[in-house]
PDB file of N, CA and C in Angstrom:
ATOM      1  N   UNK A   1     136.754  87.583 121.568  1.00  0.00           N
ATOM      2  CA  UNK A   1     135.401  88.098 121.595  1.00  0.00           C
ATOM      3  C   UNK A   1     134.480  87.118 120.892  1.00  0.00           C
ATOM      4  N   UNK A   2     133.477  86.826 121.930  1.00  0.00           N
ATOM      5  CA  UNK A   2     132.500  86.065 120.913  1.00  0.00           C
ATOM      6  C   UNK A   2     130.998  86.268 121.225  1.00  0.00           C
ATOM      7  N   UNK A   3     130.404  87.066 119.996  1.00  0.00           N
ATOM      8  CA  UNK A   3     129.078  87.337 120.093  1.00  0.00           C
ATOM      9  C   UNK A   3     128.146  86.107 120.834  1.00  0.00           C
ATOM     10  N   UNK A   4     126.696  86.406 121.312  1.00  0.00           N
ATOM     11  CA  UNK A   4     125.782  85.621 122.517  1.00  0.00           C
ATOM     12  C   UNK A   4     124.961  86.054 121.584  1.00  0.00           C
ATOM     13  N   UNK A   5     124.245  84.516 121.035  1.00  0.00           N
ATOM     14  CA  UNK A   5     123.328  84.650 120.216  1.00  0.00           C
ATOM     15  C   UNK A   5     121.756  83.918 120.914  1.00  0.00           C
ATOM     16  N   UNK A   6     121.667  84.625 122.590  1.00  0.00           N
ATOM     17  CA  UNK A   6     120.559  84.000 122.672  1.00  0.00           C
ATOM     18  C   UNK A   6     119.229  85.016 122.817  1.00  0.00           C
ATOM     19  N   UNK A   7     118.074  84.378 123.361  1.00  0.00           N
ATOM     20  CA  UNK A   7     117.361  85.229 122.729  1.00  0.00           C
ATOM     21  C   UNK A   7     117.317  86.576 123.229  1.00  0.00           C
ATOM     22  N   UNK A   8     117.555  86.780 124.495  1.00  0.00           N
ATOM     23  CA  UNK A   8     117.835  88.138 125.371  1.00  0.00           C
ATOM     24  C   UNK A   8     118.847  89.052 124.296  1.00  0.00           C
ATOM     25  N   UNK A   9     119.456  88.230 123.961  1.00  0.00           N
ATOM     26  CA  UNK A   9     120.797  89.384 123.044  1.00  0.00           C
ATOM     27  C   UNK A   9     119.971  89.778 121.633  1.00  0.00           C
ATOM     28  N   UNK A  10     119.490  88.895 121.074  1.00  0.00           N
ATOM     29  CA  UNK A  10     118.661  88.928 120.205  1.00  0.00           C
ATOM     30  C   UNK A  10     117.594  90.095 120.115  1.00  0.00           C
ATOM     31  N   UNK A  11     117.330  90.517 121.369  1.00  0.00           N
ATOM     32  CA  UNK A  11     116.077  91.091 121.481  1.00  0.00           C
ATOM     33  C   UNK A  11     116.274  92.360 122.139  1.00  0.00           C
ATOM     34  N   UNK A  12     117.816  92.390 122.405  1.00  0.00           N
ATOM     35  CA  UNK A  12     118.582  93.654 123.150  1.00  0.00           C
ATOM     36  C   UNK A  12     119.255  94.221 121.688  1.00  0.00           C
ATOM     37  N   UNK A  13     119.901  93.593 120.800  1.00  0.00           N
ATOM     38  CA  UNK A  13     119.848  93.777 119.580  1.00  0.00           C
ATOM     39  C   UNK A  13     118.610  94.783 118.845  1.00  0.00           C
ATOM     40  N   UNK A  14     117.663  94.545 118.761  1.00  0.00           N
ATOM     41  CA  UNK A  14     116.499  94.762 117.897  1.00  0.00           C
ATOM     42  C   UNK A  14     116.023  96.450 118.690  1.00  0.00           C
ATOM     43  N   UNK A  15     116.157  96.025 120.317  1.00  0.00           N
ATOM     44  CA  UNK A  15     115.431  97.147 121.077  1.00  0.00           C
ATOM     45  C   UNK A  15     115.955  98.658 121.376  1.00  0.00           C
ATOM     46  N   UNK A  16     117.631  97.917 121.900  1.00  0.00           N
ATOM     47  CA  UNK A  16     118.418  98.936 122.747  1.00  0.00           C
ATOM     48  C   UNK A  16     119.423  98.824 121.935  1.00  0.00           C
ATOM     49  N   UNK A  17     119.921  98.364 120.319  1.00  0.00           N
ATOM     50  CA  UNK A  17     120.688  98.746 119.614  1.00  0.00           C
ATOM     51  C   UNK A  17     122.238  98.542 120.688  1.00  0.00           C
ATOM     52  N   UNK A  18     122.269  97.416 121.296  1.00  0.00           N
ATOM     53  CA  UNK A  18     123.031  96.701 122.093  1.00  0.00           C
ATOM     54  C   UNK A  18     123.570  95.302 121.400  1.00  0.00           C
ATOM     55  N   UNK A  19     124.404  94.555 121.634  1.00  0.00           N
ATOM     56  CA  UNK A  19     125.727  93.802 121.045  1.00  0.00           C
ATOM     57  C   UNK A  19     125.754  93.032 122.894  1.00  0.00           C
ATOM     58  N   UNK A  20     125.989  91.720 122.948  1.00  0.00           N
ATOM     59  CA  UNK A  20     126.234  91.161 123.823  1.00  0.00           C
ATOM     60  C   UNK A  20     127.403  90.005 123.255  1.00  0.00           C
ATOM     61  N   UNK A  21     128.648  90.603 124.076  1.00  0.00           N
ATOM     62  CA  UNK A  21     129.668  89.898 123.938  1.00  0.00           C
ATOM     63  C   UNK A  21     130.752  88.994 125.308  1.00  0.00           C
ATOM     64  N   UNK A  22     131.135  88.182 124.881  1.00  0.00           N
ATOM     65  CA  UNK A  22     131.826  87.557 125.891  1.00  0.00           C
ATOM     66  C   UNK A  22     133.042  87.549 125.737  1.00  0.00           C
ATOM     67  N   UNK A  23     133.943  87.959 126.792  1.00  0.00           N
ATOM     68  CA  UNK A  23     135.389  88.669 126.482  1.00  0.00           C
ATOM     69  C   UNK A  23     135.987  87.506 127.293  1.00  0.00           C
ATOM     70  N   UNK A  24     137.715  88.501 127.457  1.00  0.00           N
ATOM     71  CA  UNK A  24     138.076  87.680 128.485  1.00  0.00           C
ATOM     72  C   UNK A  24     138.324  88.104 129.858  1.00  0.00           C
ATOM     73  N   UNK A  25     138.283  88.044 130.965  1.00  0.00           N
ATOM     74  CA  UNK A  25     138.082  88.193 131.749  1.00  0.00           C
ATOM     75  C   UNK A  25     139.196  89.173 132.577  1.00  0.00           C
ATOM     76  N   UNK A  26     140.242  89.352 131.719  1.00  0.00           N
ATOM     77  CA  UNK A  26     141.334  90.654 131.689  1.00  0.00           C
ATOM     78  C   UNK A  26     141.142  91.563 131.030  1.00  0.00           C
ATOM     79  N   UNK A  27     140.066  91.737 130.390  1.00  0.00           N
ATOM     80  CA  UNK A  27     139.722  92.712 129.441  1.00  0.00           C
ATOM     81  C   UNK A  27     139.101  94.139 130.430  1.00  0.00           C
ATOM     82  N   UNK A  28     139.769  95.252 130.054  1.00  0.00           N
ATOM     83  CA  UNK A  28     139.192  96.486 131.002  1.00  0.00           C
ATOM     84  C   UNK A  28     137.930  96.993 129.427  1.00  0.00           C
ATOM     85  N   UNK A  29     137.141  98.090 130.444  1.00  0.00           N
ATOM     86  CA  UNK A  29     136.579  98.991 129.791  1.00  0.00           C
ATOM     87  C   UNK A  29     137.310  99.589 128.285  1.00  0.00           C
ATOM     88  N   UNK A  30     137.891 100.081 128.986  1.00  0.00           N
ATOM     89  CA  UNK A  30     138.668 101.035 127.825  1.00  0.00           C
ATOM     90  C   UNK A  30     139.199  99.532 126.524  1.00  0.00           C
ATOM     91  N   UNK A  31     139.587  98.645 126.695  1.00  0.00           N
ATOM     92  CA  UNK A  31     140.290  98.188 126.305  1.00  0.00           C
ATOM     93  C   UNK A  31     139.022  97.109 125.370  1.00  0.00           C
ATOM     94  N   UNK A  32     138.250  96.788 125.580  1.00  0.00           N
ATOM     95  CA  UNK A  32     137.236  96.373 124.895  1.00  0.00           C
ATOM     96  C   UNK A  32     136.840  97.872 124.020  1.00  0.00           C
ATOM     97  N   UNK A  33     136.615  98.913 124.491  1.00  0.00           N
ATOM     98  CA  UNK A  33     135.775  99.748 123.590  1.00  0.00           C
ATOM     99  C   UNK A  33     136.653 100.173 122.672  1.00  0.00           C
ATOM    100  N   UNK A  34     137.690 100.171 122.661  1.00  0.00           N
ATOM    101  CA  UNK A  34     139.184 100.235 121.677  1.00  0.00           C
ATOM    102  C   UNK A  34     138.977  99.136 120.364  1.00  0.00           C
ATOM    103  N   UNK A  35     138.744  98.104 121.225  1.00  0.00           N
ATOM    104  CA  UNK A  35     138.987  96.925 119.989  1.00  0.00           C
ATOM    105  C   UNK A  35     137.877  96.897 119.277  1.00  0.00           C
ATOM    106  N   UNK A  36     136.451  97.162 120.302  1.00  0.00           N
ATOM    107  CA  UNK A  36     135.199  96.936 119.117  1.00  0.00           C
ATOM    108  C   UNK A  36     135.327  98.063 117.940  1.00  0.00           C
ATOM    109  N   UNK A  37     135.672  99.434 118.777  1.00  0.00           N
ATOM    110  CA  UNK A  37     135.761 100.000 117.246  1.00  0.00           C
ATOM    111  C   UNK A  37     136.075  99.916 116.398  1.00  0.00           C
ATOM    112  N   UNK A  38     137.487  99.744 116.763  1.00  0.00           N
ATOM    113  CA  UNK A  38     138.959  98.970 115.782  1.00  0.00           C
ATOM    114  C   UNK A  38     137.732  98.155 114.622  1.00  0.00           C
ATOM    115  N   UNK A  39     137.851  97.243 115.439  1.00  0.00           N
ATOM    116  CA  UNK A  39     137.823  95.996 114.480  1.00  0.00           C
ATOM    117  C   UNK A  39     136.275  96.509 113.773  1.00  0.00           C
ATOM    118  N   UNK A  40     135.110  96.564 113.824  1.00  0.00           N
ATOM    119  CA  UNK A  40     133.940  97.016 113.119  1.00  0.00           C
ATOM    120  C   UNK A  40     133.626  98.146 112.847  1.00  0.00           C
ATOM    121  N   UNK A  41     134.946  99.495 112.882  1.00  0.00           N
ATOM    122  CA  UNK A  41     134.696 100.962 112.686  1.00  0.00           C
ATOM    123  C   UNK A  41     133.373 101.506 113.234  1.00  0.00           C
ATOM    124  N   UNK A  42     132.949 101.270 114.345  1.00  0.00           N
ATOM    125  CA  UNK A  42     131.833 101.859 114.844  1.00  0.00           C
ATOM    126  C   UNK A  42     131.899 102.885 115.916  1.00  0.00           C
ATOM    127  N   UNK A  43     131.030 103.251 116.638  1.00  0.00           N
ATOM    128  CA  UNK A  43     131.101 104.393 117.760  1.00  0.00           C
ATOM    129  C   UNK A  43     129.709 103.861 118.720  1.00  0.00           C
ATOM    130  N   UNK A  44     130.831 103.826 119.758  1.00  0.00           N
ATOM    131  CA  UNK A  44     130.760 102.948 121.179  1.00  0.00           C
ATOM    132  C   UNK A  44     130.101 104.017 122.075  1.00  0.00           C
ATOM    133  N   UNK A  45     128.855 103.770 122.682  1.00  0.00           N
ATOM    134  CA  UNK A  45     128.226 104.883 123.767  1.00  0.00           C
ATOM    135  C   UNK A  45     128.675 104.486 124.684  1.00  0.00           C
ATOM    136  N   UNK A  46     128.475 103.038 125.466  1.00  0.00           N
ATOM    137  CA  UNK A  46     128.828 102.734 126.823  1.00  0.00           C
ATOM    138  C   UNK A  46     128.725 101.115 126.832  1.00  0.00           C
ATOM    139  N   UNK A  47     129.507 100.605 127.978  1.00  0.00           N
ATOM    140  CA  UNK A  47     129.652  99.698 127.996  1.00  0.00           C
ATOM    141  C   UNK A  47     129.604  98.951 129.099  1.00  0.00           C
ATOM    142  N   UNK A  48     128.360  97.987 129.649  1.00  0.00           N
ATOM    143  CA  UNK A  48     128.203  97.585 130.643  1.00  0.00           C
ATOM    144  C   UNK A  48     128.975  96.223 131.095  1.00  0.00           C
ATOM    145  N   UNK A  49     129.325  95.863 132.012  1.00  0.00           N
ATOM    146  CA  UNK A  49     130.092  94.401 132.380  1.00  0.00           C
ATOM    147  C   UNK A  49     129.714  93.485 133.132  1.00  0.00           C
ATOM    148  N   UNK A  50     129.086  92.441 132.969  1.00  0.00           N
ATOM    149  CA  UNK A  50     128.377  91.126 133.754  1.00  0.00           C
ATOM    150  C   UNK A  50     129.457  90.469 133.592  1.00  0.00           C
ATOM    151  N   UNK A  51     129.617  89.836 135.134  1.00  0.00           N
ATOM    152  CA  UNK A  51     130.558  88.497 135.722  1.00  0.00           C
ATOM    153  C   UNK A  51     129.789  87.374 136.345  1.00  0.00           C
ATOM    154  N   UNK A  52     129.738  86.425 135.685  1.00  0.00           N
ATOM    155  CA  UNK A  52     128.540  85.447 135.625  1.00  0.00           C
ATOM    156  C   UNK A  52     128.867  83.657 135.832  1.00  0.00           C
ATOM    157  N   UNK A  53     129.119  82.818 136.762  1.00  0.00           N
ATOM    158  CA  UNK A  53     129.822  81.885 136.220  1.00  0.00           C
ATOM    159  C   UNK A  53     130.318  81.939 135.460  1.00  0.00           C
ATOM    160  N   UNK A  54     131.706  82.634 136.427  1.00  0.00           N
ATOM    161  CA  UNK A  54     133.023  82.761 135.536  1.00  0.00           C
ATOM    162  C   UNK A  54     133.220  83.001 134.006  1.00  0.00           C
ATOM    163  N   UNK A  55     132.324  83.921 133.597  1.00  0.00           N
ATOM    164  CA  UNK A  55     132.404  84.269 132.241  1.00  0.00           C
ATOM    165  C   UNK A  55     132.388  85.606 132.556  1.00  0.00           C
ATOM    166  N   UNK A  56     132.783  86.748 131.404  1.00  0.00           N
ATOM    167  CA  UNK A  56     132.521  87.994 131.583  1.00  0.00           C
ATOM    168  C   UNK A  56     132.003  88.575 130.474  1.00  0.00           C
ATOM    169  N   UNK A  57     130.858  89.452 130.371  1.00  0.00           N
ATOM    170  CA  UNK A  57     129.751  89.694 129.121  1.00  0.00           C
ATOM    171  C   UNK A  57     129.955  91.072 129.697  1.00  0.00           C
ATOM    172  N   UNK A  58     129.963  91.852 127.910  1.00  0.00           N
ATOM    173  CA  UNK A  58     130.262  92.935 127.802  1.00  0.00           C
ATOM    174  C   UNK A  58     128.513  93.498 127.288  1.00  0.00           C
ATOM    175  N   UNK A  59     128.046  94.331 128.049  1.00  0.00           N
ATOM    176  CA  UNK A  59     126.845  95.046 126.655  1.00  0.00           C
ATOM    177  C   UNK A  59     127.368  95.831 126.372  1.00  0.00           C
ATOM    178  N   UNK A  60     127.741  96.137 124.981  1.00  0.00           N
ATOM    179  CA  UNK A  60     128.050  97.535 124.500  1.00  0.00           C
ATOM    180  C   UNK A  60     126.963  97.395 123.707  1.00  0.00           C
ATOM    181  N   UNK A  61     126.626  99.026 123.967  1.00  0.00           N
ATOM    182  CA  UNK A  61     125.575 100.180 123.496  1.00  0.00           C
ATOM    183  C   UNK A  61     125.984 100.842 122.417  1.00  0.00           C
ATOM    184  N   UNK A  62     125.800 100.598 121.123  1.00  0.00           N
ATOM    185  CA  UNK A  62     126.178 101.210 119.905  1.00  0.00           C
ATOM    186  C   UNK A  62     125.530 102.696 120.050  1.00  0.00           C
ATOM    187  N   UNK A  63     125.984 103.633 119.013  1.00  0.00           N
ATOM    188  CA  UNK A  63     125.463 104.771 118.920  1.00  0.00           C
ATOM    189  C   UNK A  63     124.659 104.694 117.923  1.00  0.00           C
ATOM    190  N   UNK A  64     123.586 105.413 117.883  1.00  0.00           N
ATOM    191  CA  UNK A  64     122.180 105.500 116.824  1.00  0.00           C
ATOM    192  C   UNK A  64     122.496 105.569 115.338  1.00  0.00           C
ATOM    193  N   UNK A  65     123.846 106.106 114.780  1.00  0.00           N
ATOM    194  CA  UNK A  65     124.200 105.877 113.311  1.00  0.00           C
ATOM    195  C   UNK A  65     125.069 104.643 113.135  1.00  0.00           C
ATOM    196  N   UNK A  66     125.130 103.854 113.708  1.00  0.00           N
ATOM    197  CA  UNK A  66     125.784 102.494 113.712  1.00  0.00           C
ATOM    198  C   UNK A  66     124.594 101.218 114.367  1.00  0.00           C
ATOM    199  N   UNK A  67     123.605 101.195 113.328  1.00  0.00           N
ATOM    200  CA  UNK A  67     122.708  99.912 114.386  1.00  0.00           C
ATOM    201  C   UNK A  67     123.302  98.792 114.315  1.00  0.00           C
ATOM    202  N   UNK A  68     123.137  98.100 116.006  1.00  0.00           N
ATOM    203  CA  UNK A  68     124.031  96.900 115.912  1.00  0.00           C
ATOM    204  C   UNK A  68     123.095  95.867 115.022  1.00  0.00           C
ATOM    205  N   UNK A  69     122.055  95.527 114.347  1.00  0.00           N
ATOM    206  CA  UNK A  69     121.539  94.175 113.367  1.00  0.00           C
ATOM    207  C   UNK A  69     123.023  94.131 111.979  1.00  0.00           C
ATOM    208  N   UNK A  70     123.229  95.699 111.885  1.00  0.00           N
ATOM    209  CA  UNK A  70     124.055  95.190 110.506  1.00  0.00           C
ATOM    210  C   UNK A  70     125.206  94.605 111.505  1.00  0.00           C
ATOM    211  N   UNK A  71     125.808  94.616 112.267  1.00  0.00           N
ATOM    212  CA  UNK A  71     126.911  94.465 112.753  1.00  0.00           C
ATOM    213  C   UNK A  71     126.536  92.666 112.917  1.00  0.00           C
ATOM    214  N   UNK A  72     125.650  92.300 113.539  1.00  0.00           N
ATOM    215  CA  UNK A  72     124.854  90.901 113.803  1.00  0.00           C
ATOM    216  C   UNK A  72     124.934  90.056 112.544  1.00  0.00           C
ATOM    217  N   UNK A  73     124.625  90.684 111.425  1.00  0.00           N
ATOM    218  CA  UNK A  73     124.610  90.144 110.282  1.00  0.00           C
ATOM    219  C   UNK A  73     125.767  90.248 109.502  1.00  0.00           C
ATOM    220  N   UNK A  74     126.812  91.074 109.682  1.00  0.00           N
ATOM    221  CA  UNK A  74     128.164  90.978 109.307  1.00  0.00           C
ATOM    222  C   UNK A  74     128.857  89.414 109.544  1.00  0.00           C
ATOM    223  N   UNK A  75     128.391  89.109 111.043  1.00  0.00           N
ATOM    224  CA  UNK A  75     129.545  88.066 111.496  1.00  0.00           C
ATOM    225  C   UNK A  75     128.609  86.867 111.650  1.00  0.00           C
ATOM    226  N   UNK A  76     127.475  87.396 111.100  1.00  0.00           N
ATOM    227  CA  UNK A  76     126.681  85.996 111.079  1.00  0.00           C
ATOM    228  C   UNK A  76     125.604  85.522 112.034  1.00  0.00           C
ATOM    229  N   UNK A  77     125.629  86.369 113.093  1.00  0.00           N
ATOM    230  CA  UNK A  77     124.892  86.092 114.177  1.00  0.00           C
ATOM    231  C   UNK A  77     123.133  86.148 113.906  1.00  0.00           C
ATOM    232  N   UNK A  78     123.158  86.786 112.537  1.00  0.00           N
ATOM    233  CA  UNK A  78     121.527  86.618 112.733  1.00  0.00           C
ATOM    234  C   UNK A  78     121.599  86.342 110.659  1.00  0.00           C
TER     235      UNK A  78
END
């Protein structure tokens, strides 16, 4: 998993309390929303999937008592 620190994510971050990540391309639904919790104890609303020159970007949609900026600023992204 590796956070997309451009400005669209940046600004999907701030708006829609959204996380733009790039997985791997075997990664299911379920199986991404498993690990983000896992790993940052949060609670996952939904999770959209872009396939893009051959990359695959996850939006997950945090839930309103988990804003994704602290999560951004945990791992450094902002």
């Amino acid at each position: 998993m590796k956070l997309m620190t451009t400005e669209k994510a940046v600004r999907l971050i701030e708006l829609n309390n959204t996380l733009v990540i790039e997985i791997d391309r075997r990664a299911s639904r379920t199986q991404i929303k498993k690990d983000f919790e896992e790993m940052f104890n949060v609670k996952v609303d939904s999770i959209n999937i872009l396939i893009r020159k051959n990359k695959k970007l996850a939006y997950v949609k945090l839930n309103e008592k988990n804003p994704a900026i602290d999560i951004a600023t945990k791992v450094g992204m902002i």
